[in-house]
C-alpha atoms as a PDB file:
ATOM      1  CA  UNK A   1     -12.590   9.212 -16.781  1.00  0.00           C
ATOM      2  CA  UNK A   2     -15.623   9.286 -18.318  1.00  0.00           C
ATOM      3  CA  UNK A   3     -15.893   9.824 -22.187  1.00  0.00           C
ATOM      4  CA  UNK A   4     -19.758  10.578 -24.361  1.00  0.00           C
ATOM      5  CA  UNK A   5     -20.080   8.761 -27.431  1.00  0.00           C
ATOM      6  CA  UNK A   6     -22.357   9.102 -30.121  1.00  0.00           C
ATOM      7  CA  UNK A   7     -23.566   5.515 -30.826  1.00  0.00           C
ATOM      8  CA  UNK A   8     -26.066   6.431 -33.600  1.00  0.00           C
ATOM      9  CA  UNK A   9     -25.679   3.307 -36.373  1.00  0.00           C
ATOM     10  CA  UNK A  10     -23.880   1.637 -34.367  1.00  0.00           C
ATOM     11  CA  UNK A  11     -25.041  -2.418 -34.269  1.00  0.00           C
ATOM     12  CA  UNK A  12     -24.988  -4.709 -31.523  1.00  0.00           C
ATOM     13  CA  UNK A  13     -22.254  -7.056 -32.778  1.00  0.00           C
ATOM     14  CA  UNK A  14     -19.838  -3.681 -32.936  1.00  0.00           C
ATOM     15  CA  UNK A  15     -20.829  -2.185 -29.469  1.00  0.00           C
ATOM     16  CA  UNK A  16     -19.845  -5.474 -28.227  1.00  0.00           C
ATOM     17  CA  UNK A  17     -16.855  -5.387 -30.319  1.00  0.00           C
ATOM     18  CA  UNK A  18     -16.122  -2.071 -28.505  1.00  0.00           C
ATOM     19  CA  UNK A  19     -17.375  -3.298 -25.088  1.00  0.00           C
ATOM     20  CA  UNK A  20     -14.379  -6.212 -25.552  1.00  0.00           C
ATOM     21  CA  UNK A  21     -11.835  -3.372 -26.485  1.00  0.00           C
ATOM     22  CA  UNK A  22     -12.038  -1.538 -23.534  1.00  0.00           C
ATOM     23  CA  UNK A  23     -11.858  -4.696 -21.256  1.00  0.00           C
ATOM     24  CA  UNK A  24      -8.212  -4.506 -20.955  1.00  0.00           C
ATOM     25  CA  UNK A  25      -8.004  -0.910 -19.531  1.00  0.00           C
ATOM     26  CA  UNK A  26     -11.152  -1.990 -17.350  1.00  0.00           C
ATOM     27  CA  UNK A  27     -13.247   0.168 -19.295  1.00  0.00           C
ATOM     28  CA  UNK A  28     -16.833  -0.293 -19.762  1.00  0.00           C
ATOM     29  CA  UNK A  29     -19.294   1.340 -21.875  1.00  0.00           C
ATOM     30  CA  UNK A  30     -23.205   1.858 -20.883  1.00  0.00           C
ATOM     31  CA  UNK A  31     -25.599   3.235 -22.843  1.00  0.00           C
ATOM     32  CA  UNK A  32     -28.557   4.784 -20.977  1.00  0.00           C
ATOM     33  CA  UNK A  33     -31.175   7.413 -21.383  1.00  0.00           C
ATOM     34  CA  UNK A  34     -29.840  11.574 -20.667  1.00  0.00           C
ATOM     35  CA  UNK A  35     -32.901  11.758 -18.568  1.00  0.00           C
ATOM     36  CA  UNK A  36     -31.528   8.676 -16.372  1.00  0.00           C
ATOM     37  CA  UNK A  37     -28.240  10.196 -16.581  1.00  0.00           C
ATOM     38  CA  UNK A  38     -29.224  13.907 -15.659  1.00  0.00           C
ATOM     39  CA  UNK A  39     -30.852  12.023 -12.514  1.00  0.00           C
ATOM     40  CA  UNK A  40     -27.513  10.359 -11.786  1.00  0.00           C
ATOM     41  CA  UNK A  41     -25.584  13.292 -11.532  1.00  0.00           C
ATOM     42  CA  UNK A  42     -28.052  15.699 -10.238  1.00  0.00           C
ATOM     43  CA  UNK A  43     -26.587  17.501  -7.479  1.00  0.00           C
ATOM     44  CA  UNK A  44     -22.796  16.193  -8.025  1.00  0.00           C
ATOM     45  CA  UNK A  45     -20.557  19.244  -8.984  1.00  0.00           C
ATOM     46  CA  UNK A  46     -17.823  16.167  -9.798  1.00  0.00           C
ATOM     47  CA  UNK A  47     -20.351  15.550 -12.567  1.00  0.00           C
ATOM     48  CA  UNK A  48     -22.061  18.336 -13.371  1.00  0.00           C
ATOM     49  CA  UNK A  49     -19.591  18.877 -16.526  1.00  0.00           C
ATOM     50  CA  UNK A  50     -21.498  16.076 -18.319  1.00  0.00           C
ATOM     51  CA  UNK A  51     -25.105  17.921 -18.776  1.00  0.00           C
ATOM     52  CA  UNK A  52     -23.403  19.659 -21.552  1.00  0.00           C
ATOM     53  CA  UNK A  53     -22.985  16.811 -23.569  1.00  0.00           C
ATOM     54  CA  UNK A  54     -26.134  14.455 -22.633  1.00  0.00           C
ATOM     55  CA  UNK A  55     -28.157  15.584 -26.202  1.00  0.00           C
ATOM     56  CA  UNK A  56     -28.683  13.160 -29.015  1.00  0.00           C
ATOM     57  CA  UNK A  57     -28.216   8.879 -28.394  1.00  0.00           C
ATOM     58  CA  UNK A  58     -25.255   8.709 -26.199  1.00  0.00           C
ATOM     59  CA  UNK A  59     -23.388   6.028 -24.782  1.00  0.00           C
ATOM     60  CA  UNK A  60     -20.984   5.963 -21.846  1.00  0.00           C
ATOM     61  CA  UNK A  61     -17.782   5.077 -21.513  1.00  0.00           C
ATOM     62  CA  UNK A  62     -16.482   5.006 -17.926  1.00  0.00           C
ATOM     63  CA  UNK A  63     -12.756   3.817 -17.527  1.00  0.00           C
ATOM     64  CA  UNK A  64     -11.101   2.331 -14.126  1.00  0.00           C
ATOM     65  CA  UNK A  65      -7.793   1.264 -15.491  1.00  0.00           C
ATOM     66  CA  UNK A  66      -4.998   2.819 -17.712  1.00  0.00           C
ATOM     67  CA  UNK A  67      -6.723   5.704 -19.583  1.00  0.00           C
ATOM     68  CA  UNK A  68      -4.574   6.055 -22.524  1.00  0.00           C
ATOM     69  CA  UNK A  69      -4.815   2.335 -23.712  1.00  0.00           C
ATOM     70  CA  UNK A  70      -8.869   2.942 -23.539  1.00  0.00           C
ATOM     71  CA  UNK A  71      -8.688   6.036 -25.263  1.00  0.00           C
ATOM     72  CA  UNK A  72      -6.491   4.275 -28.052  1.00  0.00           C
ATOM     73  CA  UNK A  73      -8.632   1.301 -28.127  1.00  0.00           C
ATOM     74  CA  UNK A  74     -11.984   3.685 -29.053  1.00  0.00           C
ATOM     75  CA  UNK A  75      -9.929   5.937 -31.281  1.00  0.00           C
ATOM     76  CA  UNK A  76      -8.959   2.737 -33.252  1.00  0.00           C
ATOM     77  CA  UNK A  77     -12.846   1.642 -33.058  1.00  0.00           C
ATOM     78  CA  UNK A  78     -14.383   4.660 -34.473  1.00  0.00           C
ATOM     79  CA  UNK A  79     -11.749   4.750 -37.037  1.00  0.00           C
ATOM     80  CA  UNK A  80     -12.615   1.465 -38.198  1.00  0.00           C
ATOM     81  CA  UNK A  81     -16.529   1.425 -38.159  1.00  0.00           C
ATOM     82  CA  UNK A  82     -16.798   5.265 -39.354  1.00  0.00           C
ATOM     83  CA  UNK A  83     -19.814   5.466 -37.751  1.00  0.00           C
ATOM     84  CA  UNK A  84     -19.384   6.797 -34.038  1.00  0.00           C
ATOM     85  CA  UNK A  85     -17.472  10.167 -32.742  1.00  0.00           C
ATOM     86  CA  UNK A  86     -16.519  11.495 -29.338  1.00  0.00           C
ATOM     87  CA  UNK A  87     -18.556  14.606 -28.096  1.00  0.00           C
ATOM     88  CA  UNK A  88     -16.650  14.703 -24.886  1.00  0.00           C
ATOM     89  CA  UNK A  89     -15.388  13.238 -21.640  1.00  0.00           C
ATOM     90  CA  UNK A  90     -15.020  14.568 -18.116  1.00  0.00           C
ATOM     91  CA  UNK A  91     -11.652  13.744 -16.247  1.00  0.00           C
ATOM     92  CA  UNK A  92     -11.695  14.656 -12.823  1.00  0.00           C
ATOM     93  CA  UNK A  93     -14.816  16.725 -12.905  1.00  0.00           C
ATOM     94  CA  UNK A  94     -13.102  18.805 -16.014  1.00  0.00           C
ATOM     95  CA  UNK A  95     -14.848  18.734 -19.213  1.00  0.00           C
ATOM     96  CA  UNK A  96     -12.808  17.616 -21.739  1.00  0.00           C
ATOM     97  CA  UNK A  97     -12.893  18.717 -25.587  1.00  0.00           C
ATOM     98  CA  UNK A  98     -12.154  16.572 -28.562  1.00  0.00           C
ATOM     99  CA  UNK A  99      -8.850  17.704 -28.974  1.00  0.00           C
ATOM    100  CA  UNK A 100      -7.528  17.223 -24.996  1.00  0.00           C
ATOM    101  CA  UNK A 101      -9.254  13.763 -25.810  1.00  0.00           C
ATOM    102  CA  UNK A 102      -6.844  12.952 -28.364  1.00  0.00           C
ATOM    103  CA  UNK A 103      -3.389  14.830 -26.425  1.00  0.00           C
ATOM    104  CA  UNK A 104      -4.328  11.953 -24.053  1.00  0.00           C
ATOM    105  CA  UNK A 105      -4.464   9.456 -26.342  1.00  0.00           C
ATOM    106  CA  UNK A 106      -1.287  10.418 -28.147  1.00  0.00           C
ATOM    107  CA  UNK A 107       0.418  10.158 -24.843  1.00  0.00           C
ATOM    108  CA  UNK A 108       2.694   7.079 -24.702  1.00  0.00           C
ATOM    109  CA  UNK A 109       1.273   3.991 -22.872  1.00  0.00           C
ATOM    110  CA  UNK A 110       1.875   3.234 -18.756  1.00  0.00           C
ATOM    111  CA  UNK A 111       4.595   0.605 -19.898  1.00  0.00           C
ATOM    112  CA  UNK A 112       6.515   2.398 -22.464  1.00  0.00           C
ATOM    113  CA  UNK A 113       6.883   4.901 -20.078  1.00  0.00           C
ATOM    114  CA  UNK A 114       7.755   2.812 -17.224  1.00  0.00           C
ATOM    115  CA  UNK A 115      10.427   1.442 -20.125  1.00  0.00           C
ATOM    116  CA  UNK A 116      11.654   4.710 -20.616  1.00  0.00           C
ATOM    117  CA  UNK A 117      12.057   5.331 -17.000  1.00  0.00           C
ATOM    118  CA  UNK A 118      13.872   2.311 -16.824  1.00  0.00           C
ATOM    119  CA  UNK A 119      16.262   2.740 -19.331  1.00  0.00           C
ATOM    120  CA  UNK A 120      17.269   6.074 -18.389  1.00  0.00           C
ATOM    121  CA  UNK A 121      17.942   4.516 -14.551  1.00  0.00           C
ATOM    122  CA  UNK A 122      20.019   1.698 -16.075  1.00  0.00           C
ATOM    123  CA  UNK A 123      22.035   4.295 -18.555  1.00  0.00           C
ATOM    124  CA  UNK A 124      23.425   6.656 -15.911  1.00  0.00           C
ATOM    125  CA  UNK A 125      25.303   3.749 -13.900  1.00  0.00           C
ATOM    126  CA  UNK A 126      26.675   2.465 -17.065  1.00  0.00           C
ATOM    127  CA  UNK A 127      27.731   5.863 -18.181  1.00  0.00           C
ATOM    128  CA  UNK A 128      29.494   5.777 -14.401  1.00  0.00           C
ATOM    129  CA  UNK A 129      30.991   2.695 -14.952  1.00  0.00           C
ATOM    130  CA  UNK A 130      32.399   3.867 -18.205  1.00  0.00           C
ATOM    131  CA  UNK A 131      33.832   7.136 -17.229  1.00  0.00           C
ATOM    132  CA  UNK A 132      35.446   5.360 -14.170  1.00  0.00           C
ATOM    133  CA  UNK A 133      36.898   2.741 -16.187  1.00  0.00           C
ATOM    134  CA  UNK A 134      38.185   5.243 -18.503  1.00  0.00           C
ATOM    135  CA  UNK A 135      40.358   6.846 -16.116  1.00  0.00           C
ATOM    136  CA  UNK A 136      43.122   3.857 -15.821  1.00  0.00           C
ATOM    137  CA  UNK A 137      42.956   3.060 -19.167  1.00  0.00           C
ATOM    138  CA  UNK A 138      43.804   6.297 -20.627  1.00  0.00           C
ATOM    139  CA  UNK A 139      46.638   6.576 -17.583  1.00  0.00           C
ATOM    140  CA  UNK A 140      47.811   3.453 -18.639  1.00  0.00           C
ATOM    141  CA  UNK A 141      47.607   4.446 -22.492  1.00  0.00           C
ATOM    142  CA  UNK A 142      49.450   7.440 -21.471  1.00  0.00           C
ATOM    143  CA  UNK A 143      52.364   6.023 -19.777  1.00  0.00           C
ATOM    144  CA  UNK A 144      53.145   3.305 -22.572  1.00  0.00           C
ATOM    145  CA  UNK A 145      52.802   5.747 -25.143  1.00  0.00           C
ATOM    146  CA  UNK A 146      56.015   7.819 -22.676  1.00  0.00           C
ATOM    147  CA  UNK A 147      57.623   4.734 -22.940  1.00  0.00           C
ATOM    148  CA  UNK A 148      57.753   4.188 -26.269  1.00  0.00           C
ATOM    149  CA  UNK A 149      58.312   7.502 -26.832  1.00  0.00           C
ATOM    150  CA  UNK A 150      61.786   6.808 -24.939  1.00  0.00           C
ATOM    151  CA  UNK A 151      61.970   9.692 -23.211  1.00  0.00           C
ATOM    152  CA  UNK A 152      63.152   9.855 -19.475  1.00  0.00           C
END
């Protein structure tokens, strides 16, 4: 994934701030000329989606790793400084706009999920268990409650 950023007022000590943010998702973020960029992608239909967007002072965020954490991490950034905003991204060679940005960002992270999943696996055994369990108890419940009754 690949996301534009308007760096405009940004200072050094808070792009590095952002540059150690995105470390964890093995994210980086480049800042380089459009011309360079245009260049880069010149010829790439993957790409192509990004000449759109390469106006103004740009930087580049490219991400590796989990996406969603990234996303998070530059949402949280450009909260706090108030001084940088997302024109776009490209995911898979589709253009992105602010708001598919942020669905992807609102999704939950790779290990709640895989906690979800998890839970759900470990629920249906013990739901099993439970029913099976269930079915001498209430035979047993059923045959005191004869006897007591003192019927025949």
């Amino acid at each position: 994934m690949t996301l534009v950023l308007d760096y405009q007022g940004l200072s050094i000590k808070e792009m590095s701030d952002l540059r150690a943010r995105l470390e964890p998702s093995k994210g980086v973020c480049k800042i380089t000329k459009n011309t360079l960029m245009r260049k880069a992608i010149d010829g790439n239909t993957t790409w192509s989606g990004l000449d759109s967007l390469l106006t103004g002072t740009n930087a580049f965020v490219l991400v590796k790793g989990d996406v969603g954490s990234a996303l998070k991490a530059i949402q949280a950034f450009q909260k706090e400084t108030k001084k940088s905003e997302t024109k776009g991204g490209l995911f898979e060679g589709k253009l992105l706009s602010n708001a598919e940005i942020k669905a992807i960002a609102d999704l939950p992270s790779k290990e709640a999920l895989m906690a979800q999943i998890a839970g759900s696996l470990h629920a249906l055994p013990t739901k099993i268990a439970v029913g099976v369990n269930e079915v001498p108890s209430g035979l047993a419940r059923a045959l005191k409650q004869h006897a007591d009754s003192g019927e025949s």
